[in-house]
Protein backbone atom coordinates (compact mmCIF):
# COMPACT_ATOMS: atom_id res chain seq x y z
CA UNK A 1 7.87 -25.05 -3.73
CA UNK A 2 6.57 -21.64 -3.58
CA UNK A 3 5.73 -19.47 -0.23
CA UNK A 4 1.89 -20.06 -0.35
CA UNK A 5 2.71 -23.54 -0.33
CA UNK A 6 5.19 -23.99 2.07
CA UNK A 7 2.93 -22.00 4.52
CA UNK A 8 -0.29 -24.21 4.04
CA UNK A 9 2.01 -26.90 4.48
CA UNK A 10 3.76 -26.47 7.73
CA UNK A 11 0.32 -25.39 9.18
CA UNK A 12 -1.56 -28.31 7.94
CA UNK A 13 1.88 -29.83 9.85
CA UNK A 14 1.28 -27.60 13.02
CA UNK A 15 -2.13 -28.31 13.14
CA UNK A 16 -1.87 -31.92 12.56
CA UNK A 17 1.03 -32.06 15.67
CA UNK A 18 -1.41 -29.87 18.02
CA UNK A 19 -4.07 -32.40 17.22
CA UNK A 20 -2.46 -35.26 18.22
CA UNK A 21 -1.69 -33.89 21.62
CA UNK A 22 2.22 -32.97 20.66
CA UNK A 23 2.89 -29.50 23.14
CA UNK A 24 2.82 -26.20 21.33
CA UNK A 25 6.25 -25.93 21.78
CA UNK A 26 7.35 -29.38 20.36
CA UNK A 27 4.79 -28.78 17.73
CA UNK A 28 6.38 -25.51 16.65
CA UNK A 29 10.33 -26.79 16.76
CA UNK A 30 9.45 -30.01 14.58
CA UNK A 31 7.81 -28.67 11.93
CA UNK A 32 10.42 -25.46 11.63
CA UNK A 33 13.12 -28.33 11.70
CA UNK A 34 11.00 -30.03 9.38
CA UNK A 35 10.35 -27.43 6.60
CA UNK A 36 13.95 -26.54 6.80
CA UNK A 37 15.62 -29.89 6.49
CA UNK A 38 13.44 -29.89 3.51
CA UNK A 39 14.48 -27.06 1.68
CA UNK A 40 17.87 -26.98 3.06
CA UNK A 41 19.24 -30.16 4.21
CA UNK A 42 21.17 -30.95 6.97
CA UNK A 43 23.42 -28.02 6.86
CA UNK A 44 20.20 -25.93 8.83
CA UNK A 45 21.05 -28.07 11.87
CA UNK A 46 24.14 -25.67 12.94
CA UNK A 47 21.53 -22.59 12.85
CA UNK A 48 18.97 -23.81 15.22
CA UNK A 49 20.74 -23.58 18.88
CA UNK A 50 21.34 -19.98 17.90
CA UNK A 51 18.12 -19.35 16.09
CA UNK A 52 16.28 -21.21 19.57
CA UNK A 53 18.57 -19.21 22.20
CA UNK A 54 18.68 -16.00 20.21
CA UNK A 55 14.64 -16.09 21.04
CA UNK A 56 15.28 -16.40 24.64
CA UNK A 57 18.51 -13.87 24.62
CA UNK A 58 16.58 -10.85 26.28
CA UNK A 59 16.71 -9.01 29.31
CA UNK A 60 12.97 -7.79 29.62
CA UNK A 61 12.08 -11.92 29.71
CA UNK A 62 13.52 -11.91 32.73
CA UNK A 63 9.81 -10.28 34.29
CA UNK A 64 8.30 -13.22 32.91
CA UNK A 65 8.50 -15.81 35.64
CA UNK A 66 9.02 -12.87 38.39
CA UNK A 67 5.28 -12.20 37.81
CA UNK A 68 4.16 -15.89 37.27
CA UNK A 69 5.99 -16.20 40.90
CA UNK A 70 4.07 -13.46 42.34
CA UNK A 71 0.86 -15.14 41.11
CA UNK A 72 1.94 -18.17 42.14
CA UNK A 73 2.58 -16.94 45.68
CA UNK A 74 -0.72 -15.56 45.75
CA UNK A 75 -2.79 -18.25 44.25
CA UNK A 76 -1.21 -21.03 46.60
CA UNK A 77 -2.21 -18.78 49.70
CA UNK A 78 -6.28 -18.10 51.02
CA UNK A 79 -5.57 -14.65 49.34
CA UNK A 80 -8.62 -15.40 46.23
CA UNK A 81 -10.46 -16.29 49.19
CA UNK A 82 -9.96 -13.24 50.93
CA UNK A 83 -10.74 -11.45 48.00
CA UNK A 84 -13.38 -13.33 47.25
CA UNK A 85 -15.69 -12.89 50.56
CA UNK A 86 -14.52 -9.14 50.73
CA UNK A 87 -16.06 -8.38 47.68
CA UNK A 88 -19.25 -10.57 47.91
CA UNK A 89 -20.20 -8.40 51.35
CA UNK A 90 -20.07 -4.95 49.42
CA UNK A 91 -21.83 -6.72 46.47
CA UNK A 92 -24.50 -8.95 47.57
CA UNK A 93 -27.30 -6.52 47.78
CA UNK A 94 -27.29 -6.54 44.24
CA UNK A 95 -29.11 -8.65 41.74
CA UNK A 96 -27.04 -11.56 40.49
CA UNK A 97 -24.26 -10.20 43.04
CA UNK A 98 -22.11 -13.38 43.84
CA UNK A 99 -21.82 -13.88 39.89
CA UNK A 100 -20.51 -10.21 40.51
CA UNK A 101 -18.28 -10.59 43.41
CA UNK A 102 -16.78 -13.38 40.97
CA UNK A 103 -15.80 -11.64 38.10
CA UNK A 104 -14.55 -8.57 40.42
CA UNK A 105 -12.58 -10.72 41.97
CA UNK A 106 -11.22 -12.36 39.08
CA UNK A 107 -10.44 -8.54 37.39
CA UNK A 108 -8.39 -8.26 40.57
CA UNK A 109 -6.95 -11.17 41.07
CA UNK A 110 -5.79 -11.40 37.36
CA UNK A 111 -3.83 -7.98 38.19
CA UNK A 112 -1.92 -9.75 41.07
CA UNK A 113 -0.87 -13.14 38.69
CA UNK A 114 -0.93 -12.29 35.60
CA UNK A 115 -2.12 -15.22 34.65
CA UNK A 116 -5.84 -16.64 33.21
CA UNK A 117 -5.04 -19.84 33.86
CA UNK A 118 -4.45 -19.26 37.78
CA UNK A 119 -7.50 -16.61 37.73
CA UNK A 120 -9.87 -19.69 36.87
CA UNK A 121 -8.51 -22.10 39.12
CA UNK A 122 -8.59 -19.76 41.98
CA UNK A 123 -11.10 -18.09 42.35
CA UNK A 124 -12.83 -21.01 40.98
CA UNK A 125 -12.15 -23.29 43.55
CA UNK A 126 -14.10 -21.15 45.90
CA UNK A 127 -17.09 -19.52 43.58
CA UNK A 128 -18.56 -22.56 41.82
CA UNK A 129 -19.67 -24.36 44.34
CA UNK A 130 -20.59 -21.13 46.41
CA UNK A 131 -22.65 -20.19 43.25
CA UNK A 132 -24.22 -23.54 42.84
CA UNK A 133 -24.95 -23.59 46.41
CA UNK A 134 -27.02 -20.91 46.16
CA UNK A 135 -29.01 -21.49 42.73
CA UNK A 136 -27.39 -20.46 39.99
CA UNK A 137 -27.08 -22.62 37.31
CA UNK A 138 -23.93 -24.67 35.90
CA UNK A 139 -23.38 -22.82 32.91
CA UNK A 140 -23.02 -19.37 34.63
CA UNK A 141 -21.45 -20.62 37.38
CA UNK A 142 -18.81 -22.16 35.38
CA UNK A 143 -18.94 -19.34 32.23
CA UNK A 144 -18.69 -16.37 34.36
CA UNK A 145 -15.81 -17.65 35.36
CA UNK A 146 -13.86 -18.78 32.51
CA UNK A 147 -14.65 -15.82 31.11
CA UNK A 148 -13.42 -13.31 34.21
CA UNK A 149 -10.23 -15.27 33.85
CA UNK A 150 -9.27 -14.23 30.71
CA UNK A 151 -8.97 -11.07 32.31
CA UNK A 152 -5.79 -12.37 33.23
CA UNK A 153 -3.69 -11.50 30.06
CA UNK A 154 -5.09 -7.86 29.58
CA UNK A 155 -4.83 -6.07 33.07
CA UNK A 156 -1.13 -5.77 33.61
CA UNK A 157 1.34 -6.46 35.05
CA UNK A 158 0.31 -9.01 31.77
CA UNK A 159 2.82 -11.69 30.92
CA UNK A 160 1.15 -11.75 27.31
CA UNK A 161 2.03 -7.64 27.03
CA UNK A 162 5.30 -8.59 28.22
CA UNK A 163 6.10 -10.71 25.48
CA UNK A 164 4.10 -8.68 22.60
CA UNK A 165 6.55 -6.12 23.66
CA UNK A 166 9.43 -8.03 23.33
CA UNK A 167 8.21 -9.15 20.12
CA UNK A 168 7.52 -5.73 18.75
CA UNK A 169 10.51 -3.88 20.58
CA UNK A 170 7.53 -1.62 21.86
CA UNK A 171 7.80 -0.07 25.65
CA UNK A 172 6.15 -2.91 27.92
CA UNK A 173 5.26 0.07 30.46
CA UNK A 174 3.08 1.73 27.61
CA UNK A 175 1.49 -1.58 26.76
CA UNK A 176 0.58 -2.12 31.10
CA UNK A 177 -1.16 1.38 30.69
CA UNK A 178 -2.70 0.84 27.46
CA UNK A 179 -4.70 -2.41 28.88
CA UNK A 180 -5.51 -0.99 32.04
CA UNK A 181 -8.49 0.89 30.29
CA UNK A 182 -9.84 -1.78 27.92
CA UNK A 183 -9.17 -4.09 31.46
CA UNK A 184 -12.08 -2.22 33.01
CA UNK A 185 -14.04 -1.26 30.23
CA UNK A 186 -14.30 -5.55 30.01
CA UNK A 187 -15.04 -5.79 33.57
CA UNK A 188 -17.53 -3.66 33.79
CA UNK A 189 -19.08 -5.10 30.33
CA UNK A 190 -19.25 -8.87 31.96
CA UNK A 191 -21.15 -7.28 34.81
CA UNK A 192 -23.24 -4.81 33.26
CA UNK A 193 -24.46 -8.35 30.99
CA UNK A 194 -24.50 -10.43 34.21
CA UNK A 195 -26.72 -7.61 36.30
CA UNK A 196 -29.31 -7.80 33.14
CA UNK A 197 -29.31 -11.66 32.74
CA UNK A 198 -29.73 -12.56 36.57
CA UNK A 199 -32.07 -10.37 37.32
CA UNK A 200 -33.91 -11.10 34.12
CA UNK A 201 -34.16 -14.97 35.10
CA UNK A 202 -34.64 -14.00 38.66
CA UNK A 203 -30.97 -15.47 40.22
CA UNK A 204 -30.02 -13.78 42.87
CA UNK A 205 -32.82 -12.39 44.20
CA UNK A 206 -32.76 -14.64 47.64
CA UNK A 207 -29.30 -12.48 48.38
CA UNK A 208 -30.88 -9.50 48.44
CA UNK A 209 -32.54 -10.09 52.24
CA UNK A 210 -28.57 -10.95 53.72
CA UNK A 211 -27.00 -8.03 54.88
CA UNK A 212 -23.82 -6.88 56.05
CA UNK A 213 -22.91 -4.10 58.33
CA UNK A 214 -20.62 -1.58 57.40
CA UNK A 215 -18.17 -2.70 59.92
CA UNK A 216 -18.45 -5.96 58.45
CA UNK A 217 -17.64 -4.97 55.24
CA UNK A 218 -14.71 -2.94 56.62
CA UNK A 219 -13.38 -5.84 58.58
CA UNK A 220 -13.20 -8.22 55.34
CA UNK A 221 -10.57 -5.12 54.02
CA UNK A 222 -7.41 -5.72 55.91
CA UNK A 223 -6.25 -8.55 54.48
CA UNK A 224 -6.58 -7.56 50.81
CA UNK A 225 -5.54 -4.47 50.85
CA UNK A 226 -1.82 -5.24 51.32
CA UNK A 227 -2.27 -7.08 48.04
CA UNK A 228 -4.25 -4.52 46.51
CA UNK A 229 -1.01 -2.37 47.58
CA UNK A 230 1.29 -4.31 45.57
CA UNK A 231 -0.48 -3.72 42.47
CA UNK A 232 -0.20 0.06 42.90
CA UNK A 233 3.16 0.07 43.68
CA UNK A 234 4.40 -2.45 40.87
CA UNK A 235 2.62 0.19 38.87
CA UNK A 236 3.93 2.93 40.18
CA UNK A 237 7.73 2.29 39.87
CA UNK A 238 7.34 1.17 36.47
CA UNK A 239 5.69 4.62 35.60
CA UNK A 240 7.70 6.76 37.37
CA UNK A 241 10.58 5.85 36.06
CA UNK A 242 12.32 3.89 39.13
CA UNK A 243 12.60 0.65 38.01
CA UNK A 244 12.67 -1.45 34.68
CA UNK A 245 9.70 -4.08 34.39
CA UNK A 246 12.03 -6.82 35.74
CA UNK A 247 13.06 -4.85 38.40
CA UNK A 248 8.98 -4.42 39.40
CA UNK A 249 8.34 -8.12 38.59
CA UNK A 250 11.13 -9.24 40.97
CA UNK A 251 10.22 -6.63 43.91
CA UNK A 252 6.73 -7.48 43.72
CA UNK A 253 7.30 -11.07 43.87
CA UNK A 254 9.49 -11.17 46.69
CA UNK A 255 6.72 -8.43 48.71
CA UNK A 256 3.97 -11.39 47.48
CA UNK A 257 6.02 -13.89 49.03
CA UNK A 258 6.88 -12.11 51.91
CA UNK A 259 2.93 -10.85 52.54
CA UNK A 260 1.54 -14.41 52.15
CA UNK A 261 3.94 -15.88 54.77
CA UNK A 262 3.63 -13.05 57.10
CA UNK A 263 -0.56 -12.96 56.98
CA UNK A 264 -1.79 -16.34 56.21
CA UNK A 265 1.74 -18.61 57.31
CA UNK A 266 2.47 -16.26 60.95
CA UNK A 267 -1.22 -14.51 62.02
CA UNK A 268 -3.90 -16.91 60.47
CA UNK A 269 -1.45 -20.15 60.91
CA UNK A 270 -3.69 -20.89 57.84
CA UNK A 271 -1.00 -21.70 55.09
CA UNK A 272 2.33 -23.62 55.96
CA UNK A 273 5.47 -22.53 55.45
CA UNK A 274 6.24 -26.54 53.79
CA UNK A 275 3.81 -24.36 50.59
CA UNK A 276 6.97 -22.35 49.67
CA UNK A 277 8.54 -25.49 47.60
CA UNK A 278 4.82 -25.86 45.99
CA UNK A 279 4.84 -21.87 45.18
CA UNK A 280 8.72 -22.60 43.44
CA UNK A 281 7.83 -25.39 41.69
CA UNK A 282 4.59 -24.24 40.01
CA UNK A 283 6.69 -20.98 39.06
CA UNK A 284 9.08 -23.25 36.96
CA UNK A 285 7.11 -25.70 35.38
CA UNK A 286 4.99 -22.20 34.04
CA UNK A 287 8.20 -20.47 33.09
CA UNK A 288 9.94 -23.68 31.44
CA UNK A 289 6.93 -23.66 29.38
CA UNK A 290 6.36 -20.55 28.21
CA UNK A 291 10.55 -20.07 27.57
CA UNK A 292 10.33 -22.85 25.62
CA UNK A 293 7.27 -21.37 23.45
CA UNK A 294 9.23 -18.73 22.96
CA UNK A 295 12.20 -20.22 22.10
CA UNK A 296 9.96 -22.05 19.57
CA UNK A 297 8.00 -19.91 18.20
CA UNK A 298 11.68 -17.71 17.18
CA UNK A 299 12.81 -20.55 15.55
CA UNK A 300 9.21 -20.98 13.48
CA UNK A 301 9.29 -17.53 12.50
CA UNK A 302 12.71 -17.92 11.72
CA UNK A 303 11.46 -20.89 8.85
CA UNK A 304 9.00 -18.58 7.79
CA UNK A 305 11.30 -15.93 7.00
CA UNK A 306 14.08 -18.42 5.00
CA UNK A 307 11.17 -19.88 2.89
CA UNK A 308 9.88 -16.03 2.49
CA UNK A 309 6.76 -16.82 3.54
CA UNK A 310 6.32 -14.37 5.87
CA UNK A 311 7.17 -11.48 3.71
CA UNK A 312 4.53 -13.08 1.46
CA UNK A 313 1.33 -12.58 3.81
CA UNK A 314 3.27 -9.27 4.82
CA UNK A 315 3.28 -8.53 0.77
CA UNK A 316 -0.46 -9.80 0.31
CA UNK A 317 -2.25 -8.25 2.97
CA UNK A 318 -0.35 -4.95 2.20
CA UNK A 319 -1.35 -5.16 -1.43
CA UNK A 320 -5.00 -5.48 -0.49
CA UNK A 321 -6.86 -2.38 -1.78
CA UNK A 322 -9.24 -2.31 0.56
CA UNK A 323 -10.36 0.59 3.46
CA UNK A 324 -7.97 -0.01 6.67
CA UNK A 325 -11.10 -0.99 8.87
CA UNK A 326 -11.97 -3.59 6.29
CA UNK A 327 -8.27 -4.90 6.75
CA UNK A 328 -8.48 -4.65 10.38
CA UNK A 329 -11.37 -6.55 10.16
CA UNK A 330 -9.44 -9.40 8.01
CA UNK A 331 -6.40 -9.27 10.87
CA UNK A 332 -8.78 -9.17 14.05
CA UNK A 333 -10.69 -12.91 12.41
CA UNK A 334 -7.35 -14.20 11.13
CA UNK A 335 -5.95 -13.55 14.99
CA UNK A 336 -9.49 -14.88 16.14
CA UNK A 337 -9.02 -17.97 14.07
CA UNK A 338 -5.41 -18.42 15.42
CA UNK A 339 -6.68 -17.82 19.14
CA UNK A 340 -8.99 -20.83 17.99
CA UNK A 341 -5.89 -23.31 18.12
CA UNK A 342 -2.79 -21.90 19.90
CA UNK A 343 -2.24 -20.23 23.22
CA UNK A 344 -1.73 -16.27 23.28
CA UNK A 345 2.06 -16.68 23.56
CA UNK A 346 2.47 -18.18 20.46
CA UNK A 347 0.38 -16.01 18.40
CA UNK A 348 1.86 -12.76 19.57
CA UNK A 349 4.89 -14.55 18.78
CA UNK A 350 4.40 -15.95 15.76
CA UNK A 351 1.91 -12.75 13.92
CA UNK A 352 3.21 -9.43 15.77
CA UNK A 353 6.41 -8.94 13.55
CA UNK A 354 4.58 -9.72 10.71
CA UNK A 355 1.82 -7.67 11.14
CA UNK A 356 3.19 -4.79 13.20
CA UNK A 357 4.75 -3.08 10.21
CA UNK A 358 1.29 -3.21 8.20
CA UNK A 359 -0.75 -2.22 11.15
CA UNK A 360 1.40 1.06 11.24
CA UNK A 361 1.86 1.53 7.96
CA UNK A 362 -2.29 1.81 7.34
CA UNK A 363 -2.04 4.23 10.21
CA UNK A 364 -3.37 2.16 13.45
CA UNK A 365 -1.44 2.89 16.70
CA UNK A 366 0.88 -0.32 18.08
CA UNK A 367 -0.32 -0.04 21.34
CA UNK A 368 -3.95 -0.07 20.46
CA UNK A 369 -3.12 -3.03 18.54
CA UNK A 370 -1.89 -4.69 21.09
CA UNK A 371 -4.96 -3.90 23.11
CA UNK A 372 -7.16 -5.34 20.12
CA UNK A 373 -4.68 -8.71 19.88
CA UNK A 374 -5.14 -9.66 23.42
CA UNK A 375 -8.69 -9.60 23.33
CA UNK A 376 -8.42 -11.66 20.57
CA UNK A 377 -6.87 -14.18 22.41
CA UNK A 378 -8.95 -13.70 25.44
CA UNK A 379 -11.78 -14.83 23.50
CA UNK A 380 -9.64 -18.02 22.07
CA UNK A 381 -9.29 -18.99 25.49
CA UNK A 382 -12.83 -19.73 26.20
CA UNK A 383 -13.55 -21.34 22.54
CA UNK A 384 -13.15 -24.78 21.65
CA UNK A 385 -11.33 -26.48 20.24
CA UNK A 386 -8.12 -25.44 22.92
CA UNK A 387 -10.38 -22.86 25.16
CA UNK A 388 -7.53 -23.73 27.56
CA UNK A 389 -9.96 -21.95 30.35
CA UNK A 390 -12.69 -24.27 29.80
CA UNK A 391 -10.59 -27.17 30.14
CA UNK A 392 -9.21 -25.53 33.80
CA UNK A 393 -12.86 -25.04 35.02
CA UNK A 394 -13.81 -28.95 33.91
CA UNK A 395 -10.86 -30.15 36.03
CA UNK A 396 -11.69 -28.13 39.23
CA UNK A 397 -15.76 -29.05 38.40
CA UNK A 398 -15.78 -32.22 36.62
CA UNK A 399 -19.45 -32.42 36.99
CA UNK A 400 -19.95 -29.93 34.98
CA UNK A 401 -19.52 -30.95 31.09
CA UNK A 402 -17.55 -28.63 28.55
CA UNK A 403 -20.66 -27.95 26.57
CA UNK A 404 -22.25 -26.05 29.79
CA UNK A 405 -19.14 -24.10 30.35
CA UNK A 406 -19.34 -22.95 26.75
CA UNK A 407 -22.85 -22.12 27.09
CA UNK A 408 -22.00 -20.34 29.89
CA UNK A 409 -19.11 -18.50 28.62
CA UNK A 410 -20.77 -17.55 24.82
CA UNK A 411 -22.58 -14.17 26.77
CA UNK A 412 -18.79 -12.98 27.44
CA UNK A 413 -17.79 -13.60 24.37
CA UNK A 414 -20.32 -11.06 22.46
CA UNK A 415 -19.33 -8.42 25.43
CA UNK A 416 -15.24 -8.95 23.94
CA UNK A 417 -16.69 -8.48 20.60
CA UNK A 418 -18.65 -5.47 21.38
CA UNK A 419 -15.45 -4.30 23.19
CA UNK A 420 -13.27 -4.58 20.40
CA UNK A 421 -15.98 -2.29 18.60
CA UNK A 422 -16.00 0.21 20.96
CA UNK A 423 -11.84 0.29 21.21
CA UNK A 424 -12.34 1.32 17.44
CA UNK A 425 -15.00 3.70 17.50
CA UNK A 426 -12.99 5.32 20.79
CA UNK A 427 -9.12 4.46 20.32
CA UNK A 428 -8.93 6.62 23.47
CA UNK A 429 -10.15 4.28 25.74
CA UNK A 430 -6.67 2.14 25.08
CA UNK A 431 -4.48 5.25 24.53
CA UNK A 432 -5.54 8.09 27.15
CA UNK A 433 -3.47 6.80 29.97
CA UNK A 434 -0.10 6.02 28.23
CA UNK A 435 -0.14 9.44 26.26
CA UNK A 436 -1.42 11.26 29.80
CA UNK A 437 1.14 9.43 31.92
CA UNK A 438 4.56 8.74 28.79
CA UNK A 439 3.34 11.67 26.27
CA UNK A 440 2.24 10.77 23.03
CA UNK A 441 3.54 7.21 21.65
């Protein structure tokens, strides 16, 4: 069977597994086992232990569920609500401001976990039915959200750049500076859209005669700056050269665990102290998951290598005589078409090696690539048919069908395009801070 063939076959397999409900993990360890045993036989059997643990064999993993347990401690705790109010006070003279307050708070909030997932169920819990309360329809309601939450992946400390960088044996605290431009660029593209569609259909408008003091903005402050703090400093020893990311990851969980308990379990008696086994558990079941994705996805790429299939694409693609935008633009829809189906993880798992060494050899930096990836998969997270975001916001609004949350979420989606566009017209905006900060890559 030649390479082209075994490929369409074990993702006809893949997506066959994924549509049946089988876990992307599962999915990804049967048919590698499967394509194997086929070519092979059952002599295979006494590679895959090594081939599955050799994926997981890496100390930079460790940050992985440090920062999904600083998220965790965070999303548990009235912190997103916190964050929430302080930021609809300074924003709710605006048109369309609560939609605002939303998505700032999800920009920040997706710094603290890391995580989309968490972003949309957080904040989400508290803005949707604010938002609805006060006018605004379903679909933005619901889409703004999604969307901010996808935020979650690009703004480090990023799980996703911890993993492309493990992938790619590329610095992880290059890759945290490299999205924190792109990070706001998006932010301030989802409002800059939101600002012109509210106040074009008139939402909003009834906020505008509320208004808040000064000193009542001020006094919203206190309790999210500490987090805010956290951020900075996670930051900051990973840049100045104190501590390795799982160092940061570990310190910054135990100051998120430590800063939840202290504000919200001792002074506000509003969280209980009984949370802490909730906060441990929810930090394992995320971990387990994502370790075994990646222990997966090693042994798939590990098939794709024996049947040379991966040195196929790499040979194809590379043999394309075409101008390097025009095969950037063939990588950014292949990735956009992968986002479609899998979760970030996986791709960055499964593509990176493959396509790192073509990216760099037609001259495109890794770092910006990484920057152009993850927005990929941002905007796979709100698009059916997984859009694991829209499935999060339909299980914490239920009344609210999937169609409106796509409806809702489609606006964003142009914004990532457009933001992808401007990332390659100005590379800079991904690559100013690493080279100011680390020196050219």
């Amino acid at each position: 069977m030649s390479p082209t063939v075994s490929g369409f076959a074990m993702l006809a397999g893949l997506l066959v597994l994924l549509a049946i409900g089988t876990p992307v993990a599962f999915s990804l360890g049967l048919v590698s086992m499967g394509a194997l045993f086929f070519v092979y036989g059952p002599f295979f059997l006494e590679t895959i232990g090594e081939q599955f643990l050799g994926g997981l064999a890496s100390f930079g993993l460790v940050a992985v569920p440090m920062f999904i347990l600083m998220g965790a401690a965070v999303a548990s705790s009235p912190a997103g609500k916190d964050l929430y109010e302080a930021l609809d006070r300074w924003l709710n003279r605006v048109p369309g401001g609560l939609v605002l307050s939303n998505l700032g708070a999800c920009s920040i909030f997706s710094a603290l976990s890391g995580s989309s997932p968490a972003t949309c169920a957080a904040i989400g819990k508290m803005g949707i039915p604010e938002m609805r309360q006060r006018g605004y329809p379903a679909e933005i309601a619901a889409g703004s959200i999604a969307a901010g939450g996808t935020l979650g992946i690009l703004i480090p400390p990023s799980v996703t750049m911890i993993v492309y960088g493990i992938a790619t044996e590329t610095s992880i605290g290059r890759l945290f500076l490299a999205g924190v431009g792109p990070g706001i660029m998006l932010t301030v593209l989802f409002m800059a859209w939101t600002v012109y569609s509210c106040k074009r259909e008139g939402l909003g408008l009834t906020e505008l005669s509320q208004r808040f003091t000064m000193r009542e903005r001020f006094a919203a402050m206190p309790r999210v700056l500490p987090f805010l703090a956290i951020i900075v400093a996670v930051l900051y020893v990973l840049y100045g050269g104190i501590a390795t990311p799982s160092e940061a990851a570990g310190v910054g969980a135990l100051f998120c665990l430590v800063l939840v308990a202290v504000i919200y379990g001792i002074f506000s008696k509003s969280w209980k102290f009984s949370q802490m086994t909730g906060i441990f558990r929810d930090t394992l079941k995320e971990s387990v998951m994502i370790m075994l994705i990646i222990g997966a996805a090693e042994l798939f790429a590990f098939a794709l290598s024996s049947l040379f299939i991966t040195q196929s694409i790499a040979a194809y693609i590379a043999d394309l005589d075409v101008n390097r935008w025009v095969l950037m633009g063939i990588i950014n829809l292949f990735l956009l078409v992968a986002g479609f189906f899998l979760p970030p993880v996986a791709v960055i798992l499964m593509t990176a090696p493959i396509l790192l060494p073509i990216i760099t050899g037609a001259g495109f930096d890794p770092y910006w690539f990484a920057v152009i990836l993850t927005i990929n998969m941002e905007i796979g997270l709100i698009t059916p048919p997984v859009g694991l975001n829209l499935y999060v916001i339909n299980g914490i609004a239920p009344d609210i069908s999937l169609g409106q949350i796509l409806r809702g979420s489609l606006p964003y989606v142009g914004c990532m395009v457009f933001g992808i566009v401007l990332l390659c017209l100005f590379p800079g905006i991904a690559l100013f801070l690493p080279d100011l900060i680390m020196g050219p890559s």
